[in-house]
C-alpha atoms as a PDB file:
ATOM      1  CA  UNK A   1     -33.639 108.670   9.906  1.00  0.00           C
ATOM      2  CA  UNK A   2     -34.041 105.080   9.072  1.00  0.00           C
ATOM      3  CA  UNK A   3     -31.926 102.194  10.511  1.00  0.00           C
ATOM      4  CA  UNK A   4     -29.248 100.739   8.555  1.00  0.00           C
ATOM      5  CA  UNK A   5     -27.690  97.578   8.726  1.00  0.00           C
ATOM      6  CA  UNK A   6     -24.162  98.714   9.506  1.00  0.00           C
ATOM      7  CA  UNK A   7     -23.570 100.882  12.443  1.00  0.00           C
ATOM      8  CA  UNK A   8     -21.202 103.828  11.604  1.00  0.00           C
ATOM      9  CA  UNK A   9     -18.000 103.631  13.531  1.00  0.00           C
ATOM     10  CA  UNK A  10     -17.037 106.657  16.092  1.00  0.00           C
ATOM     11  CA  UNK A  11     -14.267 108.739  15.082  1.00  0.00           C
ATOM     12  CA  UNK A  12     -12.085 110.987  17.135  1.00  0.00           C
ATOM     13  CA  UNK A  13      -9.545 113.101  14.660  1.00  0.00           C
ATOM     14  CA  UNK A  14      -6.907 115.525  14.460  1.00  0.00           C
ATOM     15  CA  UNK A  15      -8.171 118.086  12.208  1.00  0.00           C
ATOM     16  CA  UNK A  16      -5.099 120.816  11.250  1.00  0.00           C
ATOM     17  CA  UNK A  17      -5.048 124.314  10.655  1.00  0.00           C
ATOM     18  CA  UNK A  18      -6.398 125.484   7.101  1.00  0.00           C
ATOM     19  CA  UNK A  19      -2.808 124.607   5.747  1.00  0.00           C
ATOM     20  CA  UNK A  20      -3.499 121.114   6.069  1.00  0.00           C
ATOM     21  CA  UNK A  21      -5.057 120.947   2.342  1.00  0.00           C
ATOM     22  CA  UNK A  22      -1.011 121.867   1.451  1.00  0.00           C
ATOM     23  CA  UNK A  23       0.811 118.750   3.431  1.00  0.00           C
ATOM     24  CA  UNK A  24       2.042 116.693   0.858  1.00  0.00           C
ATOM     25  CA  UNK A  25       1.463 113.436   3.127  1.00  0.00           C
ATOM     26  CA  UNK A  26      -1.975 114.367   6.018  1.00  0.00           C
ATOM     27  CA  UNK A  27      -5.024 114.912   3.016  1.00  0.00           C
ATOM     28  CA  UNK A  28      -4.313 111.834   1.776  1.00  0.00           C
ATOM     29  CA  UNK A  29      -4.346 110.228   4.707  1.00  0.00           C
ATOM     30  CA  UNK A  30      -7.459 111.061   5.494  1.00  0.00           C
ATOM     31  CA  UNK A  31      -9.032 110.382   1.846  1.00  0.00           C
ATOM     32  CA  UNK A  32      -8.041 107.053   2.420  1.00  0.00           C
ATOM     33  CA  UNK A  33      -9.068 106.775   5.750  1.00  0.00           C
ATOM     34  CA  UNK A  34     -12.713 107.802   4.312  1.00  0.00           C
ATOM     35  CA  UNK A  35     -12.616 105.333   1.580  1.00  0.00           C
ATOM     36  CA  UNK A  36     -13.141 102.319   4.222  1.00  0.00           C
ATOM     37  CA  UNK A  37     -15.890 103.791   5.816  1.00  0.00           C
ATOM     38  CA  UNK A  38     -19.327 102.667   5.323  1.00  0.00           C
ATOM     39  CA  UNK A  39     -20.905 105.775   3.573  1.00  0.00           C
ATOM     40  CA  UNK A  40     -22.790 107.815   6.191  1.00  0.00           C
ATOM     41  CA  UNK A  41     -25.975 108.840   5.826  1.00  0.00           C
ATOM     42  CA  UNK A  42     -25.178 111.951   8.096  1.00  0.00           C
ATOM     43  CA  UNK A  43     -22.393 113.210   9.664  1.00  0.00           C
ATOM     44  CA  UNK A  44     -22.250 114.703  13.831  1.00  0.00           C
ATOM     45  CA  UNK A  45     -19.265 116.718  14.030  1.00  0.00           C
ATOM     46  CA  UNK A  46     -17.805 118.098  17.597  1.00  0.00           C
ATOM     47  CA  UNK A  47     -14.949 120.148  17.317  1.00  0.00           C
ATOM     48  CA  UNK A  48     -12.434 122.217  19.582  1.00  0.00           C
ATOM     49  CA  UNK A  49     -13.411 125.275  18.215  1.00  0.00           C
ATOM     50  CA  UNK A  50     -17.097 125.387  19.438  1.00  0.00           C
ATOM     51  CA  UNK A  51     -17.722 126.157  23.149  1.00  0.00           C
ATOM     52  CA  UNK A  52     -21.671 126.764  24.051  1.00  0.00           C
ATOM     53  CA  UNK A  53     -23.687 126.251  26.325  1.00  0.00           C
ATOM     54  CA  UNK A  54     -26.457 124.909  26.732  1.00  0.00           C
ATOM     55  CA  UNK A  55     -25.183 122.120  24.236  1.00  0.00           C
ATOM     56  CA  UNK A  56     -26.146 123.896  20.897  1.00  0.00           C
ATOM     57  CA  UNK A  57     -26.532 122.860  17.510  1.00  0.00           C
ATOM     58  CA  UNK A  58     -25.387 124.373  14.582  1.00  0.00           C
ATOM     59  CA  UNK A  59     -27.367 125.578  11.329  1.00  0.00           C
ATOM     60  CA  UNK A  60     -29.517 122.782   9.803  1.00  0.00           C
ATOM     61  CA  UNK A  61     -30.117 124.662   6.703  1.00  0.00           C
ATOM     62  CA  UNK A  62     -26.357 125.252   4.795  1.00  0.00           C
ATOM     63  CA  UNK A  63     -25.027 128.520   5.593  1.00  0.00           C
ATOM     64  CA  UNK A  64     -21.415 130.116   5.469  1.00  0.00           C
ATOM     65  CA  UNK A  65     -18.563 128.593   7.237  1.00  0.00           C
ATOM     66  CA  UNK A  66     -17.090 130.240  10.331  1.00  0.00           C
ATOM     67  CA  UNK A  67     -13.630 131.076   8.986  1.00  0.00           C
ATOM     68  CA  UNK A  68     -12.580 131.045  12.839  1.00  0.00           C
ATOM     69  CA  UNK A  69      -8.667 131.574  11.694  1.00  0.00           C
ATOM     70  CA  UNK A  70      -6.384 134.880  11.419  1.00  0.00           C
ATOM     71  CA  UNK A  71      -3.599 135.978   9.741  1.00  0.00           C
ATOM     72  CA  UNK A  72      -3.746 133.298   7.444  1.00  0.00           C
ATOM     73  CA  UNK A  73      -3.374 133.745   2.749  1.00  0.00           C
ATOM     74  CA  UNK A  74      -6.447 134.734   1.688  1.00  0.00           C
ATOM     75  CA  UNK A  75      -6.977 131.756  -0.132  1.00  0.00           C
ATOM     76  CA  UNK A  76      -7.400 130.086   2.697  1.00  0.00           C
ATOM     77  CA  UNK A  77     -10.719 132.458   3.495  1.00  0.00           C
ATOM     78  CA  UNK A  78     -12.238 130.952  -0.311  1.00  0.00           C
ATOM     79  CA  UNK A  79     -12.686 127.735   0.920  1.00  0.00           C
ATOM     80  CA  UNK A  80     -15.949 126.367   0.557  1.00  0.00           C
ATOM     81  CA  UNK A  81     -17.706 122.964   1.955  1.00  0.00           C
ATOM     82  CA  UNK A  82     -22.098 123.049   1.142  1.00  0.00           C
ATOM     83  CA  UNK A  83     -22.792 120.035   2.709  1.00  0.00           C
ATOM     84  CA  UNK A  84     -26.528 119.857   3.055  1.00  0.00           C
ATOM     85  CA  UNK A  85     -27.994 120.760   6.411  1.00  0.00           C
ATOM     86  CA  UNK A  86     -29.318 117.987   8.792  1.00  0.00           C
ATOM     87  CA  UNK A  87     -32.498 118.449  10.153  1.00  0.00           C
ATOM     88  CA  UNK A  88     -33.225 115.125  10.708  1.00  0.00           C
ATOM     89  CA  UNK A  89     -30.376 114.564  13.154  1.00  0.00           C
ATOM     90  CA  UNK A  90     -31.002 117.418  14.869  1.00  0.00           C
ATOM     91  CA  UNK A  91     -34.319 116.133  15.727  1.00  0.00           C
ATOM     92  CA  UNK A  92     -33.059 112.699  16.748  1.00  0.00           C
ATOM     93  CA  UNK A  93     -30.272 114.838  18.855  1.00  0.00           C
ATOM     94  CA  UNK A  94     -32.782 116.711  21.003  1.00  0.00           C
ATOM     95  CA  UNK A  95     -34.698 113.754  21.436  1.00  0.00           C
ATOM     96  CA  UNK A  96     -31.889 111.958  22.884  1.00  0.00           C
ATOM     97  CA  UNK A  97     -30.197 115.005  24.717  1.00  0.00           C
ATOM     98  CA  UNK A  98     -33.110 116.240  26.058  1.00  0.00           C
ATOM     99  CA  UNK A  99     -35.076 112.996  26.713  1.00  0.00           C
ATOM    100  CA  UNK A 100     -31.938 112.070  28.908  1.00  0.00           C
ATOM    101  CA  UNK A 101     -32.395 115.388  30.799  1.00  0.00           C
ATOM    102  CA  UNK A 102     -28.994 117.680  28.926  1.00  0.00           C
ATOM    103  CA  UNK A 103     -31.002 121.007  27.276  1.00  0.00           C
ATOM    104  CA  UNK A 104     -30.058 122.011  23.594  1.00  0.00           C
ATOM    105  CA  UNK A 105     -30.391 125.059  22.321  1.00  0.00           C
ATOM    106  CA  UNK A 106     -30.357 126.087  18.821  1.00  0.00           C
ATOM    107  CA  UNK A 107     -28.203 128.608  16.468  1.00  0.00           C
ATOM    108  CA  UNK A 108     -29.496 128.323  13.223  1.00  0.00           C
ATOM    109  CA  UNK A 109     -26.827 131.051  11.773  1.00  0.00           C
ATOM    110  CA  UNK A 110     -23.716 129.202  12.982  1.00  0.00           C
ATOM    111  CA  UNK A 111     -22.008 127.484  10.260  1.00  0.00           C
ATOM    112  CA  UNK A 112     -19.056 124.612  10.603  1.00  0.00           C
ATOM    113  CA  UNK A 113     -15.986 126.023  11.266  1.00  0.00           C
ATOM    114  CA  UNK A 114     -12.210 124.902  10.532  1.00  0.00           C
ATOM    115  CA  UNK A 115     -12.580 121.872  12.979  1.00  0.00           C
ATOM    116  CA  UNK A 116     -15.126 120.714  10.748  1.00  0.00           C
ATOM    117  CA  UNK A 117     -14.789 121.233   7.828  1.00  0.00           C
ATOM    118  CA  UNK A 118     -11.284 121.149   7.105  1.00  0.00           C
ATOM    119  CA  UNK A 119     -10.807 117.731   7.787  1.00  0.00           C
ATOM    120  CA  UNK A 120     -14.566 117.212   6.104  1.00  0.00           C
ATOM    121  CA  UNK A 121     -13.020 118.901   2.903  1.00  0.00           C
ATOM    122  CA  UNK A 122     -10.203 116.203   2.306  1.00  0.00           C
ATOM    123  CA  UNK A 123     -12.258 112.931   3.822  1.00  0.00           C
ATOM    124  CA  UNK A 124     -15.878 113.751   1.595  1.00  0.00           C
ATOM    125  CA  UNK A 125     -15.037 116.125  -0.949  1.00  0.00           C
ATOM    126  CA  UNK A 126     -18.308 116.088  -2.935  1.00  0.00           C
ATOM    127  CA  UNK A 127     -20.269 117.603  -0.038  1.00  0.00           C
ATOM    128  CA  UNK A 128     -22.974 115.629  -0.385  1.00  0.00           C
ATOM    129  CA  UNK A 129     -23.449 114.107   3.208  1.00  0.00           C
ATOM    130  CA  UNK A 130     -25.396 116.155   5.227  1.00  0.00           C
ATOM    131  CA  UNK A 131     -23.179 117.415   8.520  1.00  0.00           C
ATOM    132  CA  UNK A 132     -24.687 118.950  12.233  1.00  0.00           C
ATOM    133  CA  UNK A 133     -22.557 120.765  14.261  1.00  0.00           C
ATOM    134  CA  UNK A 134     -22.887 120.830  17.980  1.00  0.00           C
ATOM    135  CA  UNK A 135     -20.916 122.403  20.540  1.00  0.00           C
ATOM    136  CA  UNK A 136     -19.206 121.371  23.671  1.00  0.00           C
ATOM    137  CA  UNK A 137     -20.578 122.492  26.596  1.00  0.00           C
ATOM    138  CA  UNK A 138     -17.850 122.352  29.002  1.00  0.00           C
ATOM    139  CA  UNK A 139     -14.984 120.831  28.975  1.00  0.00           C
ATOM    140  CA  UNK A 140     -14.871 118.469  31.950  1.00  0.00           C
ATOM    141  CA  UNK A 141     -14.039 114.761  30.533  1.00  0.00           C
ATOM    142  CA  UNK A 142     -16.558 112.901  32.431  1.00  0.00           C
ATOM    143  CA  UNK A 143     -19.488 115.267  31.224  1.00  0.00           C
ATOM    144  CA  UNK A 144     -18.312 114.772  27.634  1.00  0.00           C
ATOM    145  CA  UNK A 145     -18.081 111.733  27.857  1.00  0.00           C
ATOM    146  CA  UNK A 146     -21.990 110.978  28.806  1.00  0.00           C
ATOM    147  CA  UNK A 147     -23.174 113.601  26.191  1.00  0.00           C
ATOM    148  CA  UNK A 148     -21.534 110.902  24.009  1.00  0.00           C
ATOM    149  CA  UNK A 149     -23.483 107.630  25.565  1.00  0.00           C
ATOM    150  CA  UNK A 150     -26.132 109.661  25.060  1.00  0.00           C
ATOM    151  CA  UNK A 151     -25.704 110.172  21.480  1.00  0.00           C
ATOM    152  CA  UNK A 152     -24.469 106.343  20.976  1.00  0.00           C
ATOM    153  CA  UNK A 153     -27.674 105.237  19.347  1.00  0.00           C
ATOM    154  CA  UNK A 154     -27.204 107.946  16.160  1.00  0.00           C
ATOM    155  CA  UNK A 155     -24.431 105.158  15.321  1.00  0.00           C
ATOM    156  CA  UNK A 156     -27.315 102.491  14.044  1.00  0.00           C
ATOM    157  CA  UNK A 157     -28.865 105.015  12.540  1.00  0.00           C
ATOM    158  CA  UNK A 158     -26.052 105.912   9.989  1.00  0.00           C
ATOM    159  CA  UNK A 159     -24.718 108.929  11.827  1.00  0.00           C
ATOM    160  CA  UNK A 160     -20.750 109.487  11.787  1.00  0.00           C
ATOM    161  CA  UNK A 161     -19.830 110.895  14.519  1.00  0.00           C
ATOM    162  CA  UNK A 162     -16.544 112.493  14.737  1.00  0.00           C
ATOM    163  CA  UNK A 163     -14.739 114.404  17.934  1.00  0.00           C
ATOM    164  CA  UNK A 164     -12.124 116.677  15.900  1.00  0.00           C
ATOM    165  CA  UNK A 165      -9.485 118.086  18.169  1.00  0.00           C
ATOM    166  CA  UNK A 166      -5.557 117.889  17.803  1.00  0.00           C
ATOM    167  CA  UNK A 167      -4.169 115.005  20.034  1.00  0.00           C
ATOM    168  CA  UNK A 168      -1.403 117.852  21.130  1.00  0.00           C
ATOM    169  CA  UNK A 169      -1.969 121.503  21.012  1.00  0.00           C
ATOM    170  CA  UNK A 170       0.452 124.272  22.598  1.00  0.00           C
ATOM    171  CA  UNK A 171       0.530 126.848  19.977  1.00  0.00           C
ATOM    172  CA  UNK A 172       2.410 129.202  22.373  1.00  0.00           C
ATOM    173  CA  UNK A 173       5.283 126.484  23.313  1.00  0.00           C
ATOM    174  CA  UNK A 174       5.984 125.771  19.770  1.00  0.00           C
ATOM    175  CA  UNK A 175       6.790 129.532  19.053  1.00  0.00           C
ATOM    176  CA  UNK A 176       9.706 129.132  21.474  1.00  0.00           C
ATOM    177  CA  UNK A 177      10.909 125.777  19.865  1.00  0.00           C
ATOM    178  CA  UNK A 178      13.797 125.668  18.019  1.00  0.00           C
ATOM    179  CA  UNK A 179      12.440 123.547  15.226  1.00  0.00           C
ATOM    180  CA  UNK A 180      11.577 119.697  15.524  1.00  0.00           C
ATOM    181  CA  UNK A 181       9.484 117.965  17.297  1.00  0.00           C
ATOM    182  CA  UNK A 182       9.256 118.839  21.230  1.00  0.00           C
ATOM    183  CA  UNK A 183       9.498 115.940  23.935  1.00  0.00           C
ATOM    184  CA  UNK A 184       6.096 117.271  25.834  1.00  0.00           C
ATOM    185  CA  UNK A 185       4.332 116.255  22.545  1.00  0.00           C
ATOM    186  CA  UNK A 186       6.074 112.932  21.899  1.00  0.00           C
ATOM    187  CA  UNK A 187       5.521 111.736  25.359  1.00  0.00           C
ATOM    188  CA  UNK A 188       1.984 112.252  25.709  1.00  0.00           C
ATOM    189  CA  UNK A 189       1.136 111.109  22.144  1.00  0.00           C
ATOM    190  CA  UNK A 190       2.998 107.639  23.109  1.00  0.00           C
ATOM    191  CA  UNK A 191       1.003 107.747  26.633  1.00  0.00           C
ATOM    192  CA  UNK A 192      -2.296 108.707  25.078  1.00  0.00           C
ATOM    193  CA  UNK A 193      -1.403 105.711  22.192  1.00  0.00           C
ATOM    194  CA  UNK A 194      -0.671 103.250  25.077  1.00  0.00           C
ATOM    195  CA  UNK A 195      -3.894 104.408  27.141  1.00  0.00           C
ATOM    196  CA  UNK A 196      -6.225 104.083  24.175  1.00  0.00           C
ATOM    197  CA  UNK A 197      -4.540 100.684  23.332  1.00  0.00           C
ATOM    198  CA  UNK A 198      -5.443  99.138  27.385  1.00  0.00           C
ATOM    199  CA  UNK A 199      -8.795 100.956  27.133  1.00  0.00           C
ATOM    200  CA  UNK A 200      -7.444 102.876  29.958  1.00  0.00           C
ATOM    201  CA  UNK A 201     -10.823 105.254  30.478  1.00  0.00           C
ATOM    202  CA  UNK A 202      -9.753 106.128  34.303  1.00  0.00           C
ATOM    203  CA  UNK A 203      -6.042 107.663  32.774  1.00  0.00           C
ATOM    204  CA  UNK A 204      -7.713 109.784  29.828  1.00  0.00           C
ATOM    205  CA  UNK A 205     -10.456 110.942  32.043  1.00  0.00           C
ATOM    206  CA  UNK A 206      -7.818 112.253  34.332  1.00  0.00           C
ATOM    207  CA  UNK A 207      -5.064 112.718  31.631  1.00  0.00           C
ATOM    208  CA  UNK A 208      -4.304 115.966  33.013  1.00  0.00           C
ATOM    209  CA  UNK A 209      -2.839 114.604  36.301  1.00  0.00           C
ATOM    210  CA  UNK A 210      -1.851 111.009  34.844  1.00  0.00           C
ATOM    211  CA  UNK A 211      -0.052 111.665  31.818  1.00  0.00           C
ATOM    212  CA  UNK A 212       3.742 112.988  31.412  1.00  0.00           C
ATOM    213  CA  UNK A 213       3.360 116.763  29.939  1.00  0.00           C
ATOM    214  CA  UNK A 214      -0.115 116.640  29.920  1.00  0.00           C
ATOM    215  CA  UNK A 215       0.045 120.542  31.097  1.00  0.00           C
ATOM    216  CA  UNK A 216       2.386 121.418  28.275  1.00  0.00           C
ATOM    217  CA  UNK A 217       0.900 119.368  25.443  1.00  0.00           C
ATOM    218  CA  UNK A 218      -2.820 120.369  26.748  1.00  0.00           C
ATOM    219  CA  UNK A 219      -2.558 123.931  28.472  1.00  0.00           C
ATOM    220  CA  UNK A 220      -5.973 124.216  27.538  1.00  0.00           C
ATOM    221  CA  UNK A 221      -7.973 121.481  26.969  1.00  0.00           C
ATOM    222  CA  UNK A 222     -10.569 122.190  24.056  1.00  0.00           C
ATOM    223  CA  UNK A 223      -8.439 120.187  21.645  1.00  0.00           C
ATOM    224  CA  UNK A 224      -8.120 116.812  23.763  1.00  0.00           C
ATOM    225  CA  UNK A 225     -12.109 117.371  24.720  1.00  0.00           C
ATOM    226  CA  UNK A 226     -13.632 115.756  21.855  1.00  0.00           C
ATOM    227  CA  UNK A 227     -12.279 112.300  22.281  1.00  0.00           C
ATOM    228  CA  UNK A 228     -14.621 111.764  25.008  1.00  0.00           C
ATOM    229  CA  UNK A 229     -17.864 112.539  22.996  1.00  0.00           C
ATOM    230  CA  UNK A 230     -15.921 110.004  20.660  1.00  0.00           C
ATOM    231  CA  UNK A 231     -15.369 107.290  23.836  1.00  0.00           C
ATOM    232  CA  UNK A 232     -18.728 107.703  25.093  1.00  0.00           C
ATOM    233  CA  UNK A 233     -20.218 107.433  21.733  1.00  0.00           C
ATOM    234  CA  UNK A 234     -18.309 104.112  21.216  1.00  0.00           C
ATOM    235  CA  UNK A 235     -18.099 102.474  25.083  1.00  0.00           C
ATOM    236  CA  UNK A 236     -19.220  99.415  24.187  1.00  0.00           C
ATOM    237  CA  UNK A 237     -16.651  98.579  21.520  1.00  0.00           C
ATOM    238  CA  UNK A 238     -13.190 100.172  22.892  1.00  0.00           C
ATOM    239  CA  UNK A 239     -11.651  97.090  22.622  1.00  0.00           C
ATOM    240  CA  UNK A 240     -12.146  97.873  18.712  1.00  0.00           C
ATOM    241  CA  UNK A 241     -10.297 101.378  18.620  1.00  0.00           C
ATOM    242  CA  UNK A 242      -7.665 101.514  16.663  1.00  0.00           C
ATOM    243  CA  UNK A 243      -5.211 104.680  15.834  1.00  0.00           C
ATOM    244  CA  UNK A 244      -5.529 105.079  11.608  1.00  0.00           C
ATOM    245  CA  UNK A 245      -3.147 108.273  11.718  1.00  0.00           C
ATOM    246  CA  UNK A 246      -0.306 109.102  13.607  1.00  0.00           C
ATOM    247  CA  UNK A 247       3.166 111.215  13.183  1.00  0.00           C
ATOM    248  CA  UNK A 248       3.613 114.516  13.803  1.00  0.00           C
ATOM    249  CA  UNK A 249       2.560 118.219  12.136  1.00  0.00           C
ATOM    250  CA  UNK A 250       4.609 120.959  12.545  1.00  0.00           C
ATOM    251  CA  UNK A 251       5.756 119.466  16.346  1.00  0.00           C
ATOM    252  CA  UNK A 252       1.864 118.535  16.918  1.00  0.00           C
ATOM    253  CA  UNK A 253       1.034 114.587  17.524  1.00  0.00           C
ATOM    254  CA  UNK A 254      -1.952 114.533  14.676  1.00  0.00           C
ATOM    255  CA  UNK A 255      -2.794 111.007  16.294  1.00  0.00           C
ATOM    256  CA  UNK A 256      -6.529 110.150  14.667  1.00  0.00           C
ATOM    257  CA  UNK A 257      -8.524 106.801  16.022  1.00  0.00           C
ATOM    258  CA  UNK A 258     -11.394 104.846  14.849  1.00  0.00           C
ATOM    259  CA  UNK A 259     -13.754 102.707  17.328  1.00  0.00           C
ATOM    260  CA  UNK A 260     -15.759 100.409  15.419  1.00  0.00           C
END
């Protein structure tokens, strides 16, 4: 991949459910939140959804998505996104994981799933960037967060790269909510806005023990786990983050930040 002469911001996003493409207000945000992007000339996706290890990349040829949903219209199952495969970025990937000692495998049959490309579907709807995949290898902040200074350098070199998670997520709590939003997901949205705002690293790497709710807005943590790729890929300029989206989704904070 060649150097350009703008490096790519780091993205961490709140990606929705397949009936995001049917919110009046959230696809449009995100269009326009592509439009003042430099154009990438690939894009790294890590979402929620993908839990490997070793740290494994997706296919680099295109191949079906991973419709990783249930229950849903079947309409929602149609959806199609043939970005062209990487390979190039998954060469510069190894290089960089492996070179700094973190082993990759590859799955050359595993395509993007929701966390990618649904928000990929409403930001670069022609499907003509090419997109990698990898997955998360555990979910401990700290270790996410140095797979993510490792990958730091794919930002001069045109790569977007983009943690997709949901900045709350507690699917179960929300069936037992009367309608609204619930105060576990306001209060750790406005924590996790003022944290990102101070630069705050030490409170999101524990945000489990240092923010209010954190248990009931994260009772899992796959969906708050991709901001730290995101913060490791873009340490050197979190004085430059900024949150692009915020508001609520059916009770969920769908706060979405841009560093760089």
């Amino acid at each position: 991949m060649t150097v350009t002469a703008e490096r790519m911001p780091a993205l961490y996003l709140s990606h929705g459910a397949p009936p995001l493409a049917d919110d009046p207000v959230w696809p449009g945000q995100l269009a326009a939140w592509s439009a003042t992007l430099p154009r990438p000339r690939a894009i790294l996706m890590v979402s929620a959804h993908w839990e490997e290890a070793p740290l494994a990349l997706g296919a680099v040829e295109p191949v079906p998505l991973v419709y990783d949903f249930w229950g849903f219209p079947e309409h929602y199952y149609q959806v199609r996104y043939g970005a062209p495969g990487a390979p190039q970025l998954a060469d510069s990937v190894r290089k960089l994981l492996r070179g700094a000692g973190t082993p990759v495998q590859d799955i050359p049959d595993r395509g993007l799933d929701h966390g990618a490309y649904v928000p990929l579907v409403e930001m670069f709807p022609d499907a003509d960037i090419p997109v990698l995949q990898i997955s998360m290898p555990t979910l401990d902040p700290q270790k996410l967060m140095a797979i993510g200074r490792k990958l730091a350098p794919l930002r001069d070199e045109g790569v977007l790269i983009v943690g997709s998670g949901f900045f709350t997520h507690n699917l179960a709590a929300l069936r037992h909510q009367g309608g609204g939003v619930p105060g576990w997901s306001t209060e750790f949205d406005d924590w996790g806005d003022r944290a990102l705002r101070a630069q705050d690293i030490d409170a999101l790497l524990d945000f489990e023990h240092t923010s209010p709710a954190g248990k009931l807005a994260h009772p899992r943590t796959e969906h708050f786990a991709p901001l730290f790729v995101t913060l490791g890929a873009a340490e050197e300029e979190l004085d430059r983050g900024r949150s692009v989206i915020d508001g609520f989704w059916m009770g969920l904070a769908k706060r979405s930040v841009q560093f760089g």
